[in-house]
C-alpha atoms as a PDB file:
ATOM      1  CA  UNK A   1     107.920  85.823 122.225  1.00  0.00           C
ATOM      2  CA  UNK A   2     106.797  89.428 122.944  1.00  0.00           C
ATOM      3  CA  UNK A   3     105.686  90.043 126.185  1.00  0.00           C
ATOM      4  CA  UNK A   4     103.409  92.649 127.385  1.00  0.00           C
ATOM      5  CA  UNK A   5     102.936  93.996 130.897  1.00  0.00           C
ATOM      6  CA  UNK A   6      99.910  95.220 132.660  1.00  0.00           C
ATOM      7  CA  UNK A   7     101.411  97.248 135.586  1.00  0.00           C
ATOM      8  CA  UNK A   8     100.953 100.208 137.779  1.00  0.00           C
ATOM      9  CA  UNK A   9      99.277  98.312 140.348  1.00  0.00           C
ATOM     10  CA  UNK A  10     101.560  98.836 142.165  1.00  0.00           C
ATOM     11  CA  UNK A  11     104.727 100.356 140.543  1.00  0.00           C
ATOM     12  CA  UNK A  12     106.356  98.269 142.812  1.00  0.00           C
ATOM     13  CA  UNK A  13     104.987  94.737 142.320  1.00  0.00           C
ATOM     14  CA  UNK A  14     106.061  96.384 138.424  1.00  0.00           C
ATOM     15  CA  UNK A  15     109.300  96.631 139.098  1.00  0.00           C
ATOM     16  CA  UNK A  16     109.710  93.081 140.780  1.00  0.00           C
ATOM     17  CA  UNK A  17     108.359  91.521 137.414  1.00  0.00           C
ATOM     18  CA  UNK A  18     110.712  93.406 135.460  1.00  0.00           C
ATOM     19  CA  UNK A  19     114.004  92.847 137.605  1.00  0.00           C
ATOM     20  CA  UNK A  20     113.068  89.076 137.793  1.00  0.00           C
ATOM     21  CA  UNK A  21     112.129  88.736 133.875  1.00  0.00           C
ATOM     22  CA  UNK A  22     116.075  90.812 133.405  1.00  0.00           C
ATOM     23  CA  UNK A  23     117.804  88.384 135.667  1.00  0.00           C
ATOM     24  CA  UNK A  24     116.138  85.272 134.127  1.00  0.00           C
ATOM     25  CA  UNK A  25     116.715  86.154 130.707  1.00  0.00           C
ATOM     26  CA  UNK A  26     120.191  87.231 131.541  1.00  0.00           C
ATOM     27  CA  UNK A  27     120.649  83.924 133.289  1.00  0.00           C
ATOM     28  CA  UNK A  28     119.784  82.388 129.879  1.00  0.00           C
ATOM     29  CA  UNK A  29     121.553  84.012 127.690  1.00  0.00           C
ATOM     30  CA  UNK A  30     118.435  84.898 125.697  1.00  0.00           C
ATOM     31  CA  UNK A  31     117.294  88.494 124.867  1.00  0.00           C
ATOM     32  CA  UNK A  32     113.652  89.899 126.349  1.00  0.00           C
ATOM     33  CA  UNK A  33     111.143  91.602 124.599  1.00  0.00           C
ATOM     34  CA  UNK A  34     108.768  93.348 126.806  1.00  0.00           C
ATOM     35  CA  UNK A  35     106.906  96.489 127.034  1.00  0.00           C
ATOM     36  CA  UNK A  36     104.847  97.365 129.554  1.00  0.00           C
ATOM     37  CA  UNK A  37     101.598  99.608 129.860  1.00  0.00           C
ATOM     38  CA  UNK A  38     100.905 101.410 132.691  1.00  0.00           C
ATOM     39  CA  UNK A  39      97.085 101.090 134.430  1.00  0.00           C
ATOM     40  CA  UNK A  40      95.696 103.361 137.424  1.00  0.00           C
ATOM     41  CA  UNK A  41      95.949 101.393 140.696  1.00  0.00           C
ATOM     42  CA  UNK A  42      93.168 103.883 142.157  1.00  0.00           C
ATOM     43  CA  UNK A  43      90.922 102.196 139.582  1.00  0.00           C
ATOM     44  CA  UNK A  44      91.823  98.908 140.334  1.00  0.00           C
ATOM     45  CA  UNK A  45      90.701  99.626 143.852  1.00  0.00           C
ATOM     46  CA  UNK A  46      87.694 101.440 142.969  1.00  0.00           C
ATOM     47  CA  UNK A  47      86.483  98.697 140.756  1.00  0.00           C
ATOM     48  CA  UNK A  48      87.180  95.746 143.746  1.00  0.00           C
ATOM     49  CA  UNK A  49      85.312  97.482 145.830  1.00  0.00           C
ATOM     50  CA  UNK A  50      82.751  98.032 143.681  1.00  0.00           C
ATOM     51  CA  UNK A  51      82.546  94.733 143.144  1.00  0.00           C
ATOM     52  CA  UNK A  52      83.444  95.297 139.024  1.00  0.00           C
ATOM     53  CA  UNK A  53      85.160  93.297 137.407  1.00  0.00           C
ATOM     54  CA  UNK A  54      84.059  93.742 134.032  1.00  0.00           C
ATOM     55  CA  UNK A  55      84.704  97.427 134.494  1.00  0.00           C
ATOM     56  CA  UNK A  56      88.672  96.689 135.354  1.00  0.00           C
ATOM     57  CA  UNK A  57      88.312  94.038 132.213  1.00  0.00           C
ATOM     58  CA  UNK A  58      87.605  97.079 129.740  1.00  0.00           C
ATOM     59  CA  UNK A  59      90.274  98.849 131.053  1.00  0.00           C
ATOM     60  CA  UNK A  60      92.694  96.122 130.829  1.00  0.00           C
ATOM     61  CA  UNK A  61      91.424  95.374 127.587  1.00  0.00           C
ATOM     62  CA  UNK A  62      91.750  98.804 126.213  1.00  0.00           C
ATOM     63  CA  UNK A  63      95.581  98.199 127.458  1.00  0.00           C
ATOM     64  CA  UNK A  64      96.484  95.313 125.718  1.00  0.00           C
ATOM     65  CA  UNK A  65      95.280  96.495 122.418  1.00  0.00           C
ATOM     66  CA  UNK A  66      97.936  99.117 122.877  1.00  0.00           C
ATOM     67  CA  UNK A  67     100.555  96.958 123.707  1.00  0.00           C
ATOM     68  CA  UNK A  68      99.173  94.336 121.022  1.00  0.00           C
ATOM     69  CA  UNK A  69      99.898  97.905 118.562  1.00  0.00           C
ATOM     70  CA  UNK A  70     103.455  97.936 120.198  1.00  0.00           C
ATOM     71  CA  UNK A  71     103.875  94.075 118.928  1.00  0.00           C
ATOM     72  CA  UNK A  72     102.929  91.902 122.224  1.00  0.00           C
ATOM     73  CA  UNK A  73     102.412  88.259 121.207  1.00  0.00           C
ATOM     74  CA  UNK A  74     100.466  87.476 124.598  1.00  0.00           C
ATOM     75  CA  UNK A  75      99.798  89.865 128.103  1.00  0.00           C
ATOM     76  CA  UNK A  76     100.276  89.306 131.473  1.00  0.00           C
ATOM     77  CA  UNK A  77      98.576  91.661 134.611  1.00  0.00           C
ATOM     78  CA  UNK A  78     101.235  92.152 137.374  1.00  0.00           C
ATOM     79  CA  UNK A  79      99.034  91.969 140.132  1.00  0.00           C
ATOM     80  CA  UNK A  80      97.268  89.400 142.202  1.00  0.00           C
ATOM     81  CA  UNK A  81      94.628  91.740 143.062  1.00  0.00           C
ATOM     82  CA  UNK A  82      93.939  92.653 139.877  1.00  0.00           C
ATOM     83  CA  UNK A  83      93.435  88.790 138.857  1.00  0.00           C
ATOM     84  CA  UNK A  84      90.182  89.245 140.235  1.00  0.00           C
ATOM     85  CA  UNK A  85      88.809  89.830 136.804  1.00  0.00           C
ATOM     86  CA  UNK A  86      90.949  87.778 134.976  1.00  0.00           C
ATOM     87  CA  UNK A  87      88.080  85.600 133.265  1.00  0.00           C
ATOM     88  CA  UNK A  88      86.780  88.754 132.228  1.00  0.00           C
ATOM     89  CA  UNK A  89      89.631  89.895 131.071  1.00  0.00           C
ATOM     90  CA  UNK A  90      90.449  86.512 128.888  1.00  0.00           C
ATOM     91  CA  UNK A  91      87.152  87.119 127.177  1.00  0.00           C
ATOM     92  CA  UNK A  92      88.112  89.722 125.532  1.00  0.00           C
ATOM     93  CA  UNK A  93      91.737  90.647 125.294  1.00  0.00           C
ATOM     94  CA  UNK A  94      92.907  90.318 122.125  1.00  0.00           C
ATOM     95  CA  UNK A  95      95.866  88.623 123.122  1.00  0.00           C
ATOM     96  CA  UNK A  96      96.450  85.120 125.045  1.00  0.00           C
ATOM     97  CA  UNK A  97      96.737  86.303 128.731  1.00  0.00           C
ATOM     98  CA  UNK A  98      99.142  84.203 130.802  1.00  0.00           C
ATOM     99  CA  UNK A  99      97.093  83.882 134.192  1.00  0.00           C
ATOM    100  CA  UNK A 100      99.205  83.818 137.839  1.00  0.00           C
ATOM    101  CA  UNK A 101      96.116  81.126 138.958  1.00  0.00           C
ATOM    102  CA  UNK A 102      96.739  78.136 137.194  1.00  0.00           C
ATOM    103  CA  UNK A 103     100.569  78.594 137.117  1.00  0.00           C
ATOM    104  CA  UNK A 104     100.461  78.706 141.212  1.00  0.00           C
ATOM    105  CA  UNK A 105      97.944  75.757 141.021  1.00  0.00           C
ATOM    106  CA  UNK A 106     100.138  73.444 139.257  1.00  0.00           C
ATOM    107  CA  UNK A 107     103.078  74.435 141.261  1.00  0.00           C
ATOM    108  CA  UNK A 108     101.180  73.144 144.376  1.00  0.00           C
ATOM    109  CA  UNK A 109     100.335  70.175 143.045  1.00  0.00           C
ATOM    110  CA  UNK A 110     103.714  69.580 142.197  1.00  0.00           C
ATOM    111  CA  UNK A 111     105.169  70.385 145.389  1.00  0.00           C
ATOM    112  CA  UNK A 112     102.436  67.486 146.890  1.00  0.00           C
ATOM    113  CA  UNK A 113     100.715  70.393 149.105  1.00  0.00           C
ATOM    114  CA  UNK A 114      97.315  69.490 150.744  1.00  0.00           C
ATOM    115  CA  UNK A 115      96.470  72.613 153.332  1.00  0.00           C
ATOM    116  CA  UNK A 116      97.266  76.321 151.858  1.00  0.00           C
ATOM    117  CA  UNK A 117      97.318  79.908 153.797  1.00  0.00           C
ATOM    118  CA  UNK A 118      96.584  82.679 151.914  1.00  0.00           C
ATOM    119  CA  UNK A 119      97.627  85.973 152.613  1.00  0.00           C
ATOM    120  CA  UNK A 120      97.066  89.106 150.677  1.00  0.00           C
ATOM    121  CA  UNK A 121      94.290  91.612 149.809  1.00  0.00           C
ATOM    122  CA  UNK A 122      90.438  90.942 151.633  1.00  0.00           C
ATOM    123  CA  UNK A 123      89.082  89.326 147.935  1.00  0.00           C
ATOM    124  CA  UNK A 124      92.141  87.451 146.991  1.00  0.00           C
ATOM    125  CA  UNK A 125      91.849  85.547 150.415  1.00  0.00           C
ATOM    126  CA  UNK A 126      88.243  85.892 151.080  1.00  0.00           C
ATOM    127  CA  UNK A 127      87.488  84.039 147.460  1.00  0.00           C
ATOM    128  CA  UNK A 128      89.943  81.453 148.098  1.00  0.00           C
ATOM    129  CA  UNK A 129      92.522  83.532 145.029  1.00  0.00           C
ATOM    130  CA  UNK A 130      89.307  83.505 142.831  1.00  0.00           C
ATOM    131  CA  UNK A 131      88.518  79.934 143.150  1.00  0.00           C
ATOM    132  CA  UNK A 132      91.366  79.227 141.851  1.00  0.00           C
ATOM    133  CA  UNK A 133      92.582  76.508 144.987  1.00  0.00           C
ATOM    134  CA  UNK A 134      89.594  74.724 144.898  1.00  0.00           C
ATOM    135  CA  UNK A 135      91.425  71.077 144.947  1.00  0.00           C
ATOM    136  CA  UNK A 136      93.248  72.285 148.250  1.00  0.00           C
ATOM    137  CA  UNK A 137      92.189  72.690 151.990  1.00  0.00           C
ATOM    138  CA  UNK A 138      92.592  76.482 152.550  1.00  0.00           C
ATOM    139  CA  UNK A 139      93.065  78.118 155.528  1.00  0.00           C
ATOM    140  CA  UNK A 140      92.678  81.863 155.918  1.00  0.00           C
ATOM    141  CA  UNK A 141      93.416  84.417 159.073  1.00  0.00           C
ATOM    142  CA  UNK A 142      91.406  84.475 161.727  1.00  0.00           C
ATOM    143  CA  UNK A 143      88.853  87.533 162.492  1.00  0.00           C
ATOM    144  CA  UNK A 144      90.662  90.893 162.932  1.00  0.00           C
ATOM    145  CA  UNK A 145      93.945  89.316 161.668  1.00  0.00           C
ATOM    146  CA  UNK A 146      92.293  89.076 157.890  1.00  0.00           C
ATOM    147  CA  UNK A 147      91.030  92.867 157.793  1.00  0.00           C
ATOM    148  CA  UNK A 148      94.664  93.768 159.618  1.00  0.00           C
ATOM    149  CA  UNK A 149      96.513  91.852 156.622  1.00  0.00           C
ATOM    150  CA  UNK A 150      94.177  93.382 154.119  1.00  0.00           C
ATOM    151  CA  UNK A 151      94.960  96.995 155.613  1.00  0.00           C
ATOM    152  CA  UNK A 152      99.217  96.423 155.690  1.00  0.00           C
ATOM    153  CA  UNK A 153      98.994  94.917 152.252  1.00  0.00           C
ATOM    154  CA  UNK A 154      97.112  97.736 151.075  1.00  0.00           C
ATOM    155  CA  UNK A 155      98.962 100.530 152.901  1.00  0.00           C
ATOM    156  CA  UNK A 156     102.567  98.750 151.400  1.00  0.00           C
ATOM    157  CA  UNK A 157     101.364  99.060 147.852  1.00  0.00           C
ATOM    158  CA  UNK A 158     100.062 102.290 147.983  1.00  0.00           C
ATOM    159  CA  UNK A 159     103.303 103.372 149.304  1.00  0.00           C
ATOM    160  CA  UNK A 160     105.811 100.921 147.406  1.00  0.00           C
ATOM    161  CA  UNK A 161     107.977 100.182 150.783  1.00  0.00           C
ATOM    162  CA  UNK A 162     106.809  98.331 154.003  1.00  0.00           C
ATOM    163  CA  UNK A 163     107.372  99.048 157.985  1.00  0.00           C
ATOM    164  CA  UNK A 164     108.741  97.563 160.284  1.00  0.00           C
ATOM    165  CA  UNK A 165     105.614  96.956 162.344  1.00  0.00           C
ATOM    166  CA  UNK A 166     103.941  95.669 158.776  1.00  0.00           C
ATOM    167  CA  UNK A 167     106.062  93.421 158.282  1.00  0.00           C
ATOM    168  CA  UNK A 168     106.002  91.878 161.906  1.00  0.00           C
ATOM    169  CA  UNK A 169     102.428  91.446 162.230  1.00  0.00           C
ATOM    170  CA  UNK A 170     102.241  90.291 158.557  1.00  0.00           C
ATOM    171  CA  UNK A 171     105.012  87.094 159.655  1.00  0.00           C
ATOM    172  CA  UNK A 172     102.865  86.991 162.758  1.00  0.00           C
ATOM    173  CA  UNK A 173      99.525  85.685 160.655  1.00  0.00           C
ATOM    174  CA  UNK A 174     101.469  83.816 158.786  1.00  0.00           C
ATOM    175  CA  UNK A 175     103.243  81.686 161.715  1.00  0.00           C
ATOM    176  CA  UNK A 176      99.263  81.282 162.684  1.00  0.00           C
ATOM    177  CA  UNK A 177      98.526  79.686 159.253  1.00  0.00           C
ATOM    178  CA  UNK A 178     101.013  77.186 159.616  1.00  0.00           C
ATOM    179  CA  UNK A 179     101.085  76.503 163.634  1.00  0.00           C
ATOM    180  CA  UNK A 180      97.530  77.096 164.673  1.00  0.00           C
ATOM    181  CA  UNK A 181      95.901  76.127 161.381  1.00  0.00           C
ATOM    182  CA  UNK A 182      98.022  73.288 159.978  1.00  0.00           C
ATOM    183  CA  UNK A 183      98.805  75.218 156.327  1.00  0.00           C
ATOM    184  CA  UNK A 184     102.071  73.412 155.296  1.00  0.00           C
ATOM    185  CA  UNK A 185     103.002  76.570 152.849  1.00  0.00           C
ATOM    186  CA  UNK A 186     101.583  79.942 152.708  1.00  0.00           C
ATOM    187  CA  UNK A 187     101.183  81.786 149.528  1.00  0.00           C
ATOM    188  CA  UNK A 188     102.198  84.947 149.670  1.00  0.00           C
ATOM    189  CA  UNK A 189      99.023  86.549 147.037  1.00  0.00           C
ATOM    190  CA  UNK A 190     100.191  89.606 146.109  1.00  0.00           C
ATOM    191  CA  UNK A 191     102.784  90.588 144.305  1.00  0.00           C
ATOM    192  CA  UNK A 192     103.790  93.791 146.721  1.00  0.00           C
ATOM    193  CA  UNK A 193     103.955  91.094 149.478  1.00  0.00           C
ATOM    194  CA  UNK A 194     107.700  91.010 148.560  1.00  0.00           C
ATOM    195  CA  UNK A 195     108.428  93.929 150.231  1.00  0.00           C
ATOM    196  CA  UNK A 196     107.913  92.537 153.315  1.00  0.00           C
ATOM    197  CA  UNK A 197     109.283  89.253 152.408  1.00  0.00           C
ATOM    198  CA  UNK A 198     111.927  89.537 150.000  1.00  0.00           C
ATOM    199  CA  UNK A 199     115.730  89.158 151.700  1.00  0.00           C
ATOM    200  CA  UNK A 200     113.858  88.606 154.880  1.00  0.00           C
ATOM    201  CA  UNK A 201     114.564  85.411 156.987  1.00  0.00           C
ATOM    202  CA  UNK A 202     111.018  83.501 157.789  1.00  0.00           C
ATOM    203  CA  UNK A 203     110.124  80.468 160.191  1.00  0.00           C
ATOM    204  CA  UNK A 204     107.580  79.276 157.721  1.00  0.00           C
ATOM    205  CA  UNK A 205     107.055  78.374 154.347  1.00  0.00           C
ATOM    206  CA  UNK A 206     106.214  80.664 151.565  1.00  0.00           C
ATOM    207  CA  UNK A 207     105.580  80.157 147.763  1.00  0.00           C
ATOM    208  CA  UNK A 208     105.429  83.801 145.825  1.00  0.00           C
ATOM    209  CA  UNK A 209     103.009  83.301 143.693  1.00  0.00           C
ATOM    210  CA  UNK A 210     104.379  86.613 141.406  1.00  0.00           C
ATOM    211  CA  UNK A 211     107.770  84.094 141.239  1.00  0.00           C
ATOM    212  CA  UNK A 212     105.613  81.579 140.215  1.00  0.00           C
ATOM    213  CA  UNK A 213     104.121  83.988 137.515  1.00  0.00           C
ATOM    214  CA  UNK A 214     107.216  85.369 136.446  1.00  0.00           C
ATOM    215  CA  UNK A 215     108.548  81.788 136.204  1.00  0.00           C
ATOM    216  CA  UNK A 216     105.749  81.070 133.514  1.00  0.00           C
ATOM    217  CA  UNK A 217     106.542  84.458 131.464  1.00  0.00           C
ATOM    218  CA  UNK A 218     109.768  83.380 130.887  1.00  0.00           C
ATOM    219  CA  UNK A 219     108.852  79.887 129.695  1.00  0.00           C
ATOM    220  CA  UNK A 220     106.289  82.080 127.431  1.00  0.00           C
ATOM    221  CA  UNK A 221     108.658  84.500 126.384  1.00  0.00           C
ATOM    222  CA  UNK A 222     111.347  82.088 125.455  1.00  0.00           C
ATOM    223  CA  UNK A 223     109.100  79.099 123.717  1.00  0.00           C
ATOM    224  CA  UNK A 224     109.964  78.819 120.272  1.00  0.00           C
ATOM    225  CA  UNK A 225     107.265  81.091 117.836  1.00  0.00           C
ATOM    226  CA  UNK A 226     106.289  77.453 116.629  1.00  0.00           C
ATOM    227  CA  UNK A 227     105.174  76.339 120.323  1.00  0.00           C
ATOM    228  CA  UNK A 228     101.924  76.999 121.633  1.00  0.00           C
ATOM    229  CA  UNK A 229     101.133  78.448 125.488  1.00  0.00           C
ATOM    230  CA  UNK A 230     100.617  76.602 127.542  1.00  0.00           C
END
């Protein structure tokens, strides 16, 4: 199956769908086709904070009729932040879209998890990923920590590389989740997240929910034409 990408928001959360869709494919032995179509992450912004989300759905709609024209079978936005107007979006892209929410929310449920942490942008963990986790006790950080995790997830995105300091106080709230709160796993809900976490040793556990996506893009883009998603 054809794949198409929503991306751009950021380039780097971009690249770490690509990479990971490569390496799985490679690791199967199957070929990938993908192309990807590039949205403004200033808009994404603009329209979150505007509280917009069927603004953000036009433009991803407009997006995936391109890549529909470049022969994409089904679409997929590479960003947990943009999610946020992913029902929107579903109404009326003209191709299936393979949501991050559900994907993650089975993947809990397999793993048995009762208590979450989120961490990630202020609306991701502020609307509990959408409403997505509904069926789970979630746990969130505590006063300043949620604007400060908000700020250094922003300010890593924007940028496409994160600090030293970043990356400290971002393990810091997430040690609270677990220890103070009693989240058995945190999600790590956004996809530039990985630049603080990836290759890094943690004293906590983490699902990625962007591995979790990526894990259900391959199963998409390697189902038989015959199959149906989901």
């Amino acid at each position: 199956m054809h794949i198409g990408l929503i991306g751009g928001i950021g380039p780097a959360a971009t690249e770490f769908y690509y990479r990971h869709l490569v390496r799985a494919h490679a690791a199967r032995g199957r070929s990938m086709e993908l192309t990807i179509a590039h949205a403004q992450v200033r808009d994404l912004l603009q329209n979150m904070n505007d509280g917009a989300p069927e603004r953000q759905a036009q433009i991803f709609g407009h997006l995936a009729l391109r890549l529909q024209a470049a022969g994409a079978e089904a679409v997929a936005v590479t960003s947990m932040a943009g999610h946020f107007c992913i029902r929107e979006f579903q109404a009326l892209s003209p191709l299936p879209v393979i949501s991050a929410i559900p994907e993650l929310e089975a993947e809990l449920v397999r793993r048995r998890v009762r208590c979450v942490g989120l961490l990630g942008t202020r609306i991701v963990m502020t609307s509990r990923l959408y409403g997505g986790l509904s069926a789970f006790d979630v746990v969130l950080p505590r006063g300043e920590e949620l604007e400060v995790a908000h700020q250094d997830y922003i300010a890593m995105a924007t940028v496409g590389q994160a600090s030293d300091d970043q990356r400290e106080r971002l393990f810091s709230i997430g040690r609270a989740l677990c220890r103070e709160q009693g989240a058995e796993v945190v999600v790590l809900a956004g996809t530039d997240l990985f630049l603080a976490f990836e290759g890094r040793a943690c004293d906590f556990p983490t699902i990625d929910s962007a591995l979790v996506h990526v894990d259900a893009l391959v199963r998409a883009s390697t189902r038989r034409p015959a199959e149906p998603l989901g």
